[in-house]
Protein backbone atom coordinates (compact mmCIF):
# COMPACT_ATOMS: atom_id res chain seq x y z
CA UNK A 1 2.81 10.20 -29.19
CA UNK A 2 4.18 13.74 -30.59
CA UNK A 3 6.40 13.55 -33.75
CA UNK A 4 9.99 13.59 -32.81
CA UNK A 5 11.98 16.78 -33.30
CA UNK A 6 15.26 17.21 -34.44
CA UNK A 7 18.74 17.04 -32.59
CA UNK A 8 22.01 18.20 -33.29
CA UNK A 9 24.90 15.96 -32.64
CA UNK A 10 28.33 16.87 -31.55
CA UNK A 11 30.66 14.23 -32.75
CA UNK A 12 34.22 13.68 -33.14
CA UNK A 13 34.92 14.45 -36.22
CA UNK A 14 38.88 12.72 -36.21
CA UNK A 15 37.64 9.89 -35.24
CA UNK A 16 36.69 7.90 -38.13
CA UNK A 17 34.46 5.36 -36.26
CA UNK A 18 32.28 7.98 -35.11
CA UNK A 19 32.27 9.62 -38.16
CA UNK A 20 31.25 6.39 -40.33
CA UNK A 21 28.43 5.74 -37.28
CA UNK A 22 27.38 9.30 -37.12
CA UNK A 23 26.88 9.93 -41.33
CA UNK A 24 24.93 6.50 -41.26
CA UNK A 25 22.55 7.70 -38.60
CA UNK A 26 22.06 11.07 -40.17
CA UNK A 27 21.38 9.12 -44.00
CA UNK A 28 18.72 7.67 -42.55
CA UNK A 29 17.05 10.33 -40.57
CA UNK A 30 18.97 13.74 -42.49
CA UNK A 31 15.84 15.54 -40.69
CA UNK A 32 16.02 14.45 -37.52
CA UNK A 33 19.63 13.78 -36.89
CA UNK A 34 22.42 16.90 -37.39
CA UNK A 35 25.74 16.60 -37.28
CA UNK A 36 28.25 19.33 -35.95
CA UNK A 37 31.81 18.54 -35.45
CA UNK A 38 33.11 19.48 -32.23
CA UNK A 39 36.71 19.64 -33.17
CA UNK A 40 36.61 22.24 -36.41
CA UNK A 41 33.39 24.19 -35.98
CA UNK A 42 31.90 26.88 -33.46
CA UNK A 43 30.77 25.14 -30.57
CA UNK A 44 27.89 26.96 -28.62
CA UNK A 45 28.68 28.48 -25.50
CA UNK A 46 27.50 26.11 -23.06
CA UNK A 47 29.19 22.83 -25.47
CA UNK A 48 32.92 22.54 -23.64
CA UNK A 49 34.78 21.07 -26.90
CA UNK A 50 36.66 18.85 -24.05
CA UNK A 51 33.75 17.69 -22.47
CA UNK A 52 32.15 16.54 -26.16
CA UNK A 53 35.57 15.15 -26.95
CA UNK A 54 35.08 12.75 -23.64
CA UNK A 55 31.85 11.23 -24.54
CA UNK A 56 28.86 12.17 -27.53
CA UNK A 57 26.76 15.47 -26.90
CA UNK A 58 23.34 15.82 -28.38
CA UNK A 59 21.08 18.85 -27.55
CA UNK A 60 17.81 18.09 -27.99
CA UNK A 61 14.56 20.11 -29.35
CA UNK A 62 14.07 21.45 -25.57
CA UNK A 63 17.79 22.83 -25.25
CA UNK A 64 19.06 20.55 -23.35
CA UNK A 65 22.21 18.89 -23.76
CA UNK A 66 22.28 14.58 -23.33
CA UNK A 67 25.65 13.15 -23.04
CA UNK A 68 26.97 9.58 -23.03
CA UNK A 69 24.43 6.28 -23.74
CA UNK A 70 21.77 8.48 -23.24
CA UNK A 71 22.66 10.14 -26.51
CA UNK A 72 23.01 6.99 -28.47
CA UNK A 73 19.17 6.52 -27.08
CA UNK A 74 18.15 9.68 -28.68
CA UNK A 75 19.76 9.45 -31.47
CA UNK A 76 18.29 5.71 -32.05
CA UNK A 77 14.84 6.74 -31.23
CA UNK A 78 15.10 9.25 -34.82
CA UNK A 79 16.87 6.85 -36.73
CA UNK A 80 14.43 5.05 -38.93
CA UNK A 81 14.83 0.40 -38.41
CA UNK A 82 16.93 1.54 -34.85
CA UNK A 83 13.79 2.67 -32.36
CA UNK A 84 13.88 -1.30 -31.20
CA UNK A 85 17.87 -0.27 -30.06
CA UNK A 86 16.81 2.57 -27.71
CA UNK A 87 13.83 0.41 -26.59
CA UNK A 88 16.37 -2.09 -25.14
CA UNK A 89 18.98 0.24 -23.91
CA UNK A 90 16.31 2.88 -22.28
CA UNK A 91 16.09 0.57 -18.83
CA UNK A 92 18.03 1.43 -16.27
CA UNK A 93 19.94 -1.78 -15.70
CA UNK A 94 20.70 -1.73 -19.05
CA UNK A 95 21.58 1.68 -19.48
CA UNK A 96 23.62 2.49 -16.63
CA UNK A 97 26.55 -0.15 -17.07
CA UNK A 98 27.00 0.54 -20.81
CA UNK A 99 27.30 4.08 -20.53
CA UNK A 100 29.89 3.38 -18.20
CA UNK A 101 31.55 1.33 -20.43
CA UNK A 102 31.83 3.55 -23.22
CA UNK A 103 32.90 6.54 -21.24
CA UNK A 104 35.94 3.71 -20.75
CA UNK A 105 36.70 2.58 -23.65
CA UNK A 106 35.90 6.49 -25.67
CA UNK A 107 39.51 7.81 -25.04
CA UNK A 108 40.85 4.64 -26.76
CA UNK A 109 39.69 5.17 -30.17
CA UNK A 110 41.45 5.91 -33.08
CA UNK A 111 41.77 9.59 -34.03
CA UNK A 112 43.55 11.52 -37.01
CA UNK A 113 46.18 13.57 -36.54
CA UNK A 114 47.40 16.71 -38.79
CA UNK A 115 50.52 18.04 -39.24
CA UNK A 116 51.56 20.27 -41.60
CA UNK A 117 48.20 19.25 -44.01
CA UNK A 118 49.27 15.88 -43.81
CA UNK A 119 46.83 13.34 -41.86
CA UNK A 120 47.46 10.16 -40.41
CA UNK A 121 45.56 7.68 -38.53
């Protein structure tokens, strides 16, 4: 087996679930994990902010981009006590149904808004 290479995740960063989930995965791995926030930062060309909004982007060491559960997968398989996770989830019976489950439940969680410099949940 090859040493994994690094990824670079495009998160949410007003939502403060996925930022809490996303900062513990990159603690553990800081090598192999990278964050970039989709909704302050320069997205690459081919990263549609919208899209990445509607469900986790990863790109992985190839150049491709992952989307969905099968992000969570790569991001588990770098993240040091987690590998057992994507070993579960990489089946496709498995994986299927929960990635369609959390591209229905994504739009219903909490994000901050700003106004004016002032934030609120």
């Amino acid at each position: 087996m090859s040493p994994l290479q690094p990824i670079t995740v495009y998160y949410d960063g007003l939502c403060p679930i996925c930022c809490r989930e996303m900062d513990y995965y990159h603690r553990r791995a800081p090598d192999l994990v990278r964050l970039q926030d989709c909704t302050g930062e320069d997205l690459p060309g081919d990263v549609d902010r919208d899209e990445a909004l509607r469900a986790l982007h990863i790109r992985m060491p190839d150049g491709s981009l992952v989307t969905g559960w099968d992000a969570f997968i790569a991001i588990w398989e770098r993240t040091p006590g987690m590998r057992w996770v994507a070993a579960i989830n990489r089946p496709w019976i498995i994986r299927k149904p929960l990635d369609w489950l959390y591209r229905l439940i994504v739009p219903f969680r909490p994000r901050r808004t700003c106004r004016d410099g002032v934030c609120e949940l």
